[in-house]
C-alpha atoms as a PDB file:
ATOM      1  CA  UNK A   1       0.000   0.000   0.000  1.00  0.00           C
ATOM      2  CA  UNK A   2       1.111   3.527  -0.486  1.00  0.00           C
ATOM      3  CA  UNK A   3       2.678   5.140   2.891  1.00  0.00           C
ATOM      4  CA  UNK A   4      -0.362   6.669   4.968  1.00  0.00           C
ATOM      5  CA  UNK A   5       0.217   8.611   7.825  1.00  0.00           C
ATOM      6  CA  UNK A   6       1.780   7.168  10.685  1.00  0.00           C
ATOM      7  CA  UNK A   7      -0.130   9.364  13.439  1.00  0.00           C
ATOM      8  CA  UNK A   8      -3.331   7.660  14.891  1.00  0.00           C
ATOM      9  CA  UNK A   9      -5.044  11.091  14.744  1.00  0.00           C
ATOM     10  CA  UNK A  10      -4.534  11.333  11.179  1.00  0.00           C
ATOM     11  CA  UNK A  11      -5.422   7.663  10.640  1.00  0.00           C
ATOM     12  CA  UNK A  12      -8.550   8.311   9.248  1.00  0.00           C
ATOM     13  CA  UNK A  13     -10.146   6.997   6.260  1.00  0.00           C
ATOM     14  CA  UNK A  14     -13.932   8.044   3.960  1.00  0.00           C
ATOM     15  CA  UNK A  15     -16.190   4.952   3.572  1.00  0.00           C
ATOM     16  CA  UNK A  16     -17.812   5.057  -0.183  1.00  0.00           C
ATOM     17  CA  UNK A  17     -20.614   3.480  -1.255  1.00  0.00           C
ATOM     18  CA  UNK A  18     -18.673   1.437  -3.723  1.00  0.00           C
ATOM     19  CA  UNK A  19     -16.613   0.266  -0.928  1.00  0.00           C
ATOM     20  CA  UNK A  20     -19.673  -0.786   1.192  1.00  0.00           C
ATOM     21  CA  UNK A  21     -21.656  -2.698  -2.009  1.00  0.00           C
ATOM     22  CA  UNK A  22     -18.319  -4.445  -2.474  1.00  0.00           C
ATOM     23  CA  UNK A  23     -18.380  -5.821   1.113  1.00  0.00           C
ATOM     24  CA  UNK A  24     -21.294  -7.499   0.770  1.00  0.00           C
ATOM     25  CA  UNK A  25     -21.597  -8.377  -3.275  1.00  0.00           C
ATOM     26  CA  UNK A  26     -19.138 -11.503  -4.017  1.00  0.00           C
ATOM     27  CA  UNK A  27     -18.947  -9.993  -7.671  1.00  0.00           C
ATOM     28  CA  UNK A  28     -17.869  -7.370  -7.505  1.00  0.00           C
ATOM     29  CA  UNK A  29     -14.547  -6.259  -6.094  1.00  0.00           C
ATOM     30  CA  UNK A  30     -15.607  -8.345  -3.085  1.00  0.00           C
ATOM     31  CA  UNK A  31     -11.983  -9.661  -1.989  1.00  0.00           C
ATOM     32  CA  UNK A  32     -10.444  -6.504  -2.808  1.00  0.00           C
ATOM     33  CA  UNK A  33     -12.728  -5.304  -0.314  1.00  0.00           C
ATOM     34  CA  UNK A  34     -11.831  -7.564   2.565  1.00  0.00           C
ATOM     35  CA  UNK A  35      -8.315  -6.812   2.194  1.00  0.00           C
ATOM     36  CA  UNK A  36      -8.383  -3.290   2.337  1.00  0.00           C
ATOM     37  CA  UNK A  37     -10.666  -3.389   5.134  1.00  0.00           C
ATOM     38  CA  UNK A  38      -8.744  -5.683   7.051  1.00  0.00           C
ATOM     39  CA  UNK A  39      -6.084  -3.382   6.300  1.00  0.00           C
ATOM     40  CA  UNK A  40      -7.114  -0.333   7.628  1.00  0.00           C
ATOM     41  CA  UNK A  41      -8.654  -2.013  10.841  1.00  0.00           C
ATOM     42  CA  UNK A  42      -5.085  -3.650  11.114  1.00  0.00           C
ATOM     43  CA  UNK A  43      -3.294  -0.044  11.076  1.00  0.00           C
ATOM     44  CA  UNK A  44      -6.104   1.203  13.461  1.00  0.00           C
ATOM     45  CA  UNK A  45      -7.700   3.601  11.528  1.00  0.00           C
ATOM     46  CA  UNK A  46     -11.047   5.650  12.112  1.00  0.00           C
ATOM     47  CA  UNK A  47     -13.627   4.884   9.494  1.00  0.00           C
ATOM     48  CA  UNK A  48     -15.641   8.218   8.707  1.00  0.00           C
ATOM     49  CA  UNK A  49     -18.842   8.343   6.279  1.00  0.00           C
ATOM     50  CA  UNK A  50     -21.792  10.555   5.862  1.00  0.00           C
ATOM     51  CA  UNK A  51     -25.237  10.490   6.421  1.00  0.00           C
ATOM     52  CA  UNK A  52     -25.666  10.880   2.861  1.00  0.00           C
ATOM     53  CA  UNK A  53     -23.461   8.324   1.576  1.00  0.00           C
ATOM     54  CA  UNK A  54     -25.317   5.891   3.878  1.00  0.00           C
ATOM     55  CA  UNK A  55     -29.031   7.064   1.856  1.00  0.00           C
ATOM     56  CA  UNK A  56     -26.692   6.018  -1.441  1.00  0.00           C
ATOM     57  CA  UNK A  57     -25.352   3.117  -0.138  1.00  0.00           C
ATOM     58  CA  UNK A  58     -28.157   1.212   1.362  1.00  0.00           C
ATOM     59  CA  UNK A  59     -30.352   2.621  -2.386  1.00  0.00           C
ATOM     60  CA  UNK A  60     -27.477   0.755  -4.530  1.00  0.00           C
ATOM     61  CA  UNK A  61     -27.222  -2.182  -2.161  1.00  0.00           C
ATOM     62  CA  UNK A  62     -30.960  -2.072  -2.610  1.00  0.00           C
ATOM     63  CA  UNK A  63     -30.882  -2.033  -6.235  1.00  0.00           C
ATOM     64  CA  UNK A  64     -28.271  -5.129  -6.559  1.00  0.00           C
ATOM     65  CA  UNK A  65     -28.814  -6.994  -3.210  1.00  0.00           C
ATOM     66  CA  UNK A  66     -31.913  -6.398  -2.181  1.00  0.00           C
ATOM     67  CA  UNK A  67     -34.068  -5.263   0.341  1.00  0.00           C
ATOM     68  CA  UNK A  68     -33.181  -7.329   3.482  1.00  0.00           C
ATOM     69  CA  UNK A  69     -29.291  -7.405   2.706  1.00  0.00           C
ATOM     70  CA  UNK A  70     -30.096  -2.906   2.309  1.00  0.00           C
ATOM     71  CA  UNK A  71     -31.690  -2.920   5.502  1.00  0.00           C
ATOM     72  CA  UNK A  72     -29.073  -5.504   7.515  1.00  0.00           C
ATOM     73  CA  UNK A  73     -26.434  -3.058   5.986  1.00  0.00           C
ATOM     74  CA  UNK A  74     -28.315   0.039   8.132  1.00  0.00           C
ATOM     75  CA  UNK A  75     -28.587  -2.072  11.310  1.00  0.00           C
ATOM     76  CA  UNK A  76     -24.225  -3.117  10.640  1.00  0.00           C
ATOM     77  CA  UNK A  77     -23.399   0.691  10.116  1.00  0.00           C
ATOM     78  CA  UNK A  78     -25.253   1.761  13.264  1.00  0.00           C
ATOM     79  CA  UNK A  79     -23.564  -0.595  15.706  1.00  0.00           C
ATOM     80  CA  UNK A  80     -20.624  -0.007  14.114  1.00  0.00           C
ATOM     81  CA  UNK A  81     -18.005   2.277  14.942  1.00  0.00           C
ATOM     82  CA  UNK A  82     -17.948   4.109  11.780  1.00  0.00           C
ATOM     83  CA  UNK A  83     -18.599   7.766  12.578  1.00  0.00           C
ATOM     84  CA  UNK A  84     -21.236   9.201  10.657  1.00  0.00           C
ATOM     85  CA  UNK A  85     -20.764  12.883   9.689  1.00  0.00           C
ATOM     86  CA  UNK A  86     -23.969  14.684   9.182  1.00  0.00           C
ATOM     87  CA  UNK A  87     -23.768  17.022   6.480  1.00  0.00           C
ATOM     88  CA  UNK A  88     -23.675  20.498   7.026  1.00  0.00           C
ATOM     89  CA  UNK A  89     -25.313  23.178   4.023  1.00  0.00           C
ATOM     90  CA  UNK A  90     -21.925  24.751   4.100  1.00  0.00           C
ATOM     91  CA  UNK A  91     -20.830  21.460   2.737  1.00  0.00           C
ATOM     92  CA  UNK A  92     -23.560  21.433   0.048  1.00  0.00           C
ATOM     93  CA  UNK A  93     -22.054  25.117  -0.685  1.00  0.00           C
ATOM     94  CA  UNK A  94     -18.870  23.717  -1.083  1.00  0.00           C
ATOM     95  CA  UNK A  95     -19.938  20.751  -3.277  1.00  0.00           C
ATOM     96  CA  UNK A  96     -21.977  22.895  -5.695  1.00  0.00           C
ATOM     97  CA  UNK A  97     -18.370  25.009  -6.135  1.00  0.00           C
ATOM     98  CA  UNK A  98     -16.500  21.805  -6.719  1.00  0.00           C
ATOM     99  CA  UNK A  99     -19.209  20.828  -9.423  1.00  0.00           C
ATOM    100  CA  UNK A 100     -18.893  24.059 -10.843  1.00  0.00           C
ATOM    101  CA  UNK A 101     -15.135  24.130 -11.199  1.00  0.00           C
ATOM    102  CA  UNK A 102     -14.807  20.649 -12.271  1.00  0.00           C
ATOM    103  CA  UNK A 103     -17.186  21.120 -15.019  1.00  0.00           C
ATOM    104  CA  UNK A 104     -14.485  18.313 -17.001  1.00  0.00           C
ATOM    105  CA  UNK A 105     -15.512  15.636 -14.410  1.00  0.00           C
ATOM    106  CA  UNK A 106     -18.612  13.496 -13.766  1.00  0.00           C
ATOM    107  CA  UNK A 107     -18.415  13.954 -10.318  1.00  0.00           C
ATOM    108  CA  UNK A 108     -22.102  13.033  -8.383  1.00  0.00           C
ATOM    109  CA  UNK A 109     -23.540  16.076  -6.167  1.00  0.00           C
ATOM    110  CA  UNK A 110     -22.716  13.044  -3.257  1.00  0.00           C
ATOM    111  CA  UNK A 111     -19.077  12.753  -4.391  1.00  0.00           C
ATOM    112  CA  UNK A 112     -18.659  16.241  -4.439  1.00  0.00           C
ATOM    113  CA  UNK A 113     -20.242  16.642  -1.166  1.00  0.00           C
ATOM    114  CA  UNK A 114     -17.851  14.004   0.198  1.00  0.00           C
ATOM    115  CA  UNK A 115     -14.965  15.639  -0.978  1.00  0.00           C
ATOM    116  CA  UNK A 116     -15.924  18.039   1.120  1.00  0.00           C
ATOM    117  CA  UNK A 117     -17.111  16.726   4.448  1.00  0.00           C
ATOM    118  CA  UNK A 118     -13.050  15.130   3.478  1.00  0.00           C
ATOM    119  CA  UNK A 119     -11.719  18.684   3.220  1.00  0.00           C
ATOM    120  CA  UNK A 120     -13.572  19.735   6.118  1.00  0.00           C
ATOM    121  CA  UNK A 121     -12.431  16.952   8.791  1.00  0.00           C
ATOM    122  CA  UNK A 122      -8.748  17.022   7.018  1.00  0.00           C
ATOM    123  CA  UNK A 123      -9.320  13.405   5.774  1.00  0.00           C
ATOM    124  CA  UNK A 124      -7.022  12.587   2.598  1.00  0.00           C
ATOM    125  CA  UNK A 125      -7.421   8.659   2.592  1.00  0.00           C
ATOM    126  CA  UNK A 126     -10.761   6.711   0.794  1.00  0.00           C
ATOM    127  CA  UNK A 127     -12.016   3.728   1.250  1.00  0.00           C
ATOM    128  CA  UNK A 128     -13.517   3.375  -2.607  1.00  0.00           C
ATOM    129  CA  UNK A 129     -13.666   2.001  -6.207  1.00  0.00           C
ATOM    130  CA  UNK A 130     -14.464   5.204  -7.412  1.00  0.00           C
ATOM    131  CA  UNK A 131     -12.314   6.731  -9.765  1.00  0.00           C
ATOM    132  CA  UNK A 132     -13.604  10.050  -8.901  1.00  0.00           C
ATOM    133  CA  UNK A 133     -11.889  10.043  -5.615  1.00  0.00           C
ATOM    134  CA  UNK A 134      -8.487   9.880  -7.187  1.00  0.00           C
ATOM    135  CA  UNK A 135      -9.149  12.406 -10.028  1.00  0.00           C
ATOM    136  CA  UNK A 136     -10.143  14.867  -7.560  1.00  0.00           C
ATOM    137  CA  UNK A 137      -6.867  14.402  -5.540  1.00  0.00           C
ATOM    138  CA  UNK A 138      -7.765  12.303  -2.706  1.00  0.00           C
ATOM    139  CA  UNK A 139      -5.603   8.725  -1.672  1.00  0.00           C
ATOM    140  CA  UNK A 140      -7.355   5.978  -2.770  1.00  0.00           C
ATOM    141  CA  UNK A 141      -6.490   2.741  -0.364  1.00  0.00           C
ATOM    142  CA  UNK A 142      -5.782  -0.427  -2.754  1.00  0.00           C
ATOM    143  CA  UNK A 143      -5.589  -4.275  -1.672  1.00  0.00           C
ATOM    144  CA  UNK A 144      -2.141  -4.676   0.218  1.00  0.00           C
ATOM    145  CA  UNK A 145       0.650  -6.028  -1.530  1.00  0.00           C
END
């Protein structure tokens, strides 16, 4: 993996929704999954998502798994110890100038709100299989070697 910071208070990493479908979907980047996540639990890092990444990911883990694997993923999340970061309207301010600048990119109003919940709480590391993580800057974990 690519050197991450070695402080605990910086060891903090953004849950996608990619990253959460591939935990529980054996199709698609399932074991790629496991390993990173067993990773980052390994180096004791923080795992940080946002209220509205959870609406997205229980919607597409809906759409592919179903209903009671969607709602079994809520139940996980909440007695989890993944911090959920409620989204603030300055963050939606934020996104909507990301959007606007990156007019080049596909980036999702929930990406771009992400990216800055990320900015906001100084988080540089995510958990995803999203290329629009990387092509806005951030570190993009990947399977150890």
């Amino acid at each position: 993996m690519t050197d991450f910071p070695v402080s605990i208070r910086t060891r903090r990493a953004f849950v996608d929704s990619s990253a959460n479908l591939a935990l529980l979907d054996r199709d698609r980047n399932h074991q790629a999954a496991v390993s990173i996540l067993d990773w980052l639990i390994s180096q004791r890092y923080r795992l940080y998502t946002t209220n509205a990444m959870l609406i997205e990911s229980h919607a597409l883990i809906l759409s592919v798994l179903g209903n009671r694997i969607a709602n079994q993923f809520l139940l996980e999340v909440v007695d989890s110890s993944t911090v959920v970061v409620r989204v603030r309207a300055a963050d939606e301010e934020r996104a909507r100038t990301i959007l606007y600048r990156y007019e080049d990119k596909v980036f999702s109003y929930n990406d771009a709100i992400s990216f800055a919940v990320m900015e906001r709480l100084g988080i540089e590391l995510a958990y995803t299989f999203d290329s629009d993580f990387r092509q806005y800057g951030w570190l993009v974990a990947a399977p150890p070697q």
